[in-house]
C-alpha atoms as a PDB file:
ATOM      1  CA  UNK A   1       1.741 -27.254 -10.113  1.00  0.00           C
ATOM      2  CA  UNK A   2       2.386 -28.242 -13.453  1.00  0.00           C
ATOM      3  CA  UNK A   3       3.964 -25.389 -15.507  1.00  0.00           C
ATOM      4  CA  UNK A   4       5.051 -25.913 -19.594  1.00  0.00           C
ATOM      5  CA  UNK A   5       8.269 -26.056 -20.230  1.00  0.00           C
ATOM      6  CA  UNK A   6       8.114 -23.167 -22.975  1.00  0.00           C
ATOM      7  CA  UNK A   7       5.244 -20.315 -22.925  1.00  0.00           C
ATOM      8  CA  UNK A   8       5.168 -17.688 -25.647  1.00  0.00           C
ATOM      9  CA  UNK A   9       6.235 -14.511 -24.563  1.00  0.00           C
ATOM     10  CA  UNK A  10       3.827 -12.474 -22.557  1.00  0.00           C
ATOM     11  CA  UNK A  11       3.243  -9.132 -23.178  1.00  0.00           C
ATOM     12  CA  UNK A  12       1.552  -7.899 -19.658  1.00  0.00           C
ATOM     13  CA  UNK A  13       0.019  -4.556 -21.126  1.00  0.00           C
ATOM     14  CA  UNK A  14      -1.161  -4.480 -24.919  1.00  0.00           C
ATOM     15  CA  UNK A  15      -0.560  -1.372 -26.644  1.00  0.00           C
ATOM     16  CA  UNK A  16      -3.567  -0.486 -26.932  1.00  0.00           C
ATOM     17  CA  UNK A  17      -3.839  -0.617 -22.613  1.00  0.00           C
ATOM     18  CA  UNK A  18      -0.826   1.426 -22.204  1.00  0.00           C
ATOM     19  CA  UNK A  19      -2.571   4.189 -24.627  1.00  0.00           C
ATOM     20  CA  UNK A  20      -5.386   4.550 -22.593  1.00  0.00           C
ATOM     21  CA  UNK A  21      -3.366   4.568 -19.827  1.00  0.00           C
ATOM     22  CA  UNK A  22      -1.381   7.207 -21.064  1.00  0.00           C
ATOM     23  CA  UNK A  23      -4.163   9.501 -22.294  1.00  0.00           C
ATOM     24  CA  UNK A  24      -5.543   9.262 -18.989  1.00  0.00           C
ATOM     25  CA  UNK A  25      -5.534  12.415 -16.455  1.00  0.00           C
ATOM     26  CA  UNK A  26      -2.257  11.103 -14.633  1.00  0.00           C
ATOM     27  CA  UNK A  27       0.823  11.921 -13.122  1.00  0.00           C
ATOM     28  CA  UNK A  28       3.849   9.760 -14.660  1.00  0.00           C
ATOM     29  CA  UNK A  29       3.922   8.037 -10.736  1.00  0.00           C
ATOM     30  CA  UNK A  30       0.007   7.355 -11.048  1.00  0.00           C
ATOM     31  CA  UNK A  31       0.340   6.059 -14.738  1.00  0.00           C
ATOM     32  CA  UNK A  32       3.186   3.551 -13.501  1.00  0.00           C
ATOM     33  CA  UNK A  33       1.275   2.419 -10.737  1.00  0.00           C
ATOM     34  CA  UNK A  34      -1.656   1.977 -12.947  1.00  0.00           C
ATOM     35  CA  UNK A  35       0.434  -0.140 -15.831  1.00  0.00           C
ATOM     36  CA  UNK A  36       1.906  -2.400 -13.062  1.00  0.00           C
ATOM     37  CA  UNK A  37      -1.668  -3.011 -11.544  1.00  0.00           C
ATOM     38  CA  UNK A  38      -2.706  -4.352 -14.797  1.00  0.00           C
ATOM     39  CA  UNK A  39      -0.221  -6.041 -15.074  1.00  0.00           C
ATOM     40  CA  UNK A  40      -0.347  -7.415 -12.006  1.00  0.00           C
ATOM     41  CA  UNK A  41      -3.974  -8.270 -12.200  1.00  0.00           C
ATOM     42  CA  UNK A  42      -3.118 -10.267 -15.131  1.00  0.00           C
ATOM     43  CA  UNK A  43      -0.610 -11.969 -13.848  1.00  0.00           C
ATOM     44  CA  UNK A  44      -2.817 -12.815 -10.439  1.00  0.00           C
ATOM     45  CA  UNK A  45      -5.605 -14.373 -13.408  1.00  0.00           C
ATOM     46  CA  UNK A  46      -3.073 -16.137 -14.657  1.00  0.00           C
ATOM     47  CA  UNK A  47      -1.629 -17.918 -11.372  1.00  0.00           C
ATOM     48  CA  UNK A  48      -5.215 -18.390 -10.539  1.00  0.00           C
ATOM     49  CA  UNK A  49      -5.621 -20.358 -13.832  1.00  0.00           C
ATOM     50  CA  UNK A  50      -2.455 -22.461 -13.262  1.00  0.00           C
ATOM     51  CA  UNK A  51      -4.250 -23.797  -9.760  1.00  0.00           C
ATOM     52  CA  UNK A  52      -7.567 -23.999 -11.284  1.00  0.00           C
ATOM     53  CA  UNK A  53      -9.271 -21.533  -8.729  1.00  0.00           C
ATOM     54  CA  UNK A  54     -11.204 -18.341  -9.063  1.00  0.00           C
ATOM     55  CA  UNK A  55      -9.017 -15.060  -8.614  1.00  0.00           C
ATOM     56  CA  UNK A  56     -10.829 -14.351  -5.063  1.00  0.00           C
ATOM     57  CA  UNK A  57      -9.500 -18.175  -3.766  1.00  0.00           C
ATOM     58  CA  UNK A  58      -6.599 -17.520  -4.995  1.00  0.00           C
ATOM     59  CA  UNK A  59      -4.003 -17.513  -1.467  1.00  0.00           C
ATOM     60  CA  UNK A  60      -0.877 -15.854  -0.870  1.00  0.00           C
ATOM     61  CA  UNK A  61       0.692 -19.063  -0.266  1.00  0.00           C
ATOM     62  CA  UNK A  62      -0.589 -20.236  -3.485  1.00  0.00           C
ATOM     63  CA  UNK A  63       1.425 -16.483  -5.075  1.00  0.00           C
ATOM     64  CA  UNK A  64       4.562 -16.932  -3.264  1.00  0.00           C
ATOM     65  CA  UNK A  65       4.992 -20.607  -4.283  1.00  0.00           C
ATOM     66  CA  UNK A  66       3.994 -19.817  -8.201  1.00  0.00           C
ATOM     67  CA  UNK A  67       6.882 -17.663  -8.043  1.00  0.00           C
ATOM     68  CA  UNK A  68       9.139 -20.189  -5.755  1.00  0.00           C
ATOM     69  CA  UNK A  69       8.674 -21.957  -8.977  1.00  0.00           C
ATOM     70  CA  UNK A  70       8.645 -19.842 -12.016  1.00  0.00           C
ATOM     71  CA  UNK A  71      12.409 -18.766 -10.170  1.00  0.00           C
ATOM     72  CA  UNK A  72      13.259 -22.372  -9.901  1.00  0.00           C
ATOM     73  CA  UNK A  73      12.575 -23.147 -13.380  1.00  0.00           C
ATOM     74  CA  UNK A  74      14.267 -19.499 -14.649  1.00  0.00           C
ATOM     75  CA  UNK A  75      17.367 -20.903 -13.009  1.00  0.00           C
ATOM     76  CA  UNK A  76      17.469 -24.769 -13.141  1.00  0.00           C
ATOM     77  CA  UNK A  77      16.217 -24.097 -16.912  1.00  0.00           C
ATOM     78  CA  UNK A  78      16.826 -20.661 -18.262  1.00  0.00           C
ATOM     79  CA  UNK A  79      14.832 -17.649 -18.833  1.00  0.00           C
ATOM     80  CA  UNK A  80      13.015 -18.742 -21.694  1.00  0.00           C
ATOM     81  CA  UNK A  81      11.579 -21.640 -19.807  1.00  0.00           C
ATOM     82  CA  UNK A  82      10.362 -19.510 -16.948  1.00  0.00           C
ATOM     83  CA  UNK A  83       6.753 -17.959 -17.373  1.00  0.00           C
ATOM     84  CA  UNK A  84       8.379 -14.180 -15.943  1.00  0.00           C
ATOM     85  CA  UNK A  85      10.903 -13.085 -18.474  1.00  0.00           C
ATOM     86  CA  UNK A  86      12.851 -10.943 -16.446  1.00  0.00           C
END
């Protein structure tokens, strides 16, 4: 998997998603679950894109190494060269 050296910052939930979200009918748990599984879904789109399959081929094997090495390149490289900025 070849990942770029330097991505732009990624902003997982556009302001615009966390207002609907937050004008929805929600407890504060419900609305946090909700934020991090749009987030999560576009992270999943995203991991599906870097191994050029479809979201529903994407594997959990194909996940756990993504992050294996987005954490590799966070450490060997920095934050800022990691696609997770965290």
């Amino acid at each position: 998997m070849d990942l770029p050296s330097q991505q732009p910052s990624t902003q997982f939930l556009t302001l615009e998603e966390s207002a609907k979200v937050d004008a929805a009918l929600l407890t504060s748990s419900e609305k946090f679950l909700t934020r991090l599984t749009i987030s999560s879904h576009k992270l999943l789109k995203h991991i599906a894109q870097e191994y050029n399959v479809t979201l529903e081929q994407l594997t959990t094997q194909q996940i756990i190494n993504w992050f294996e090495e987005d954490s590799k390149i966070r450490h060997e490289q920095g934050i800022e060269a990691s696609f997770l900025k965290w």
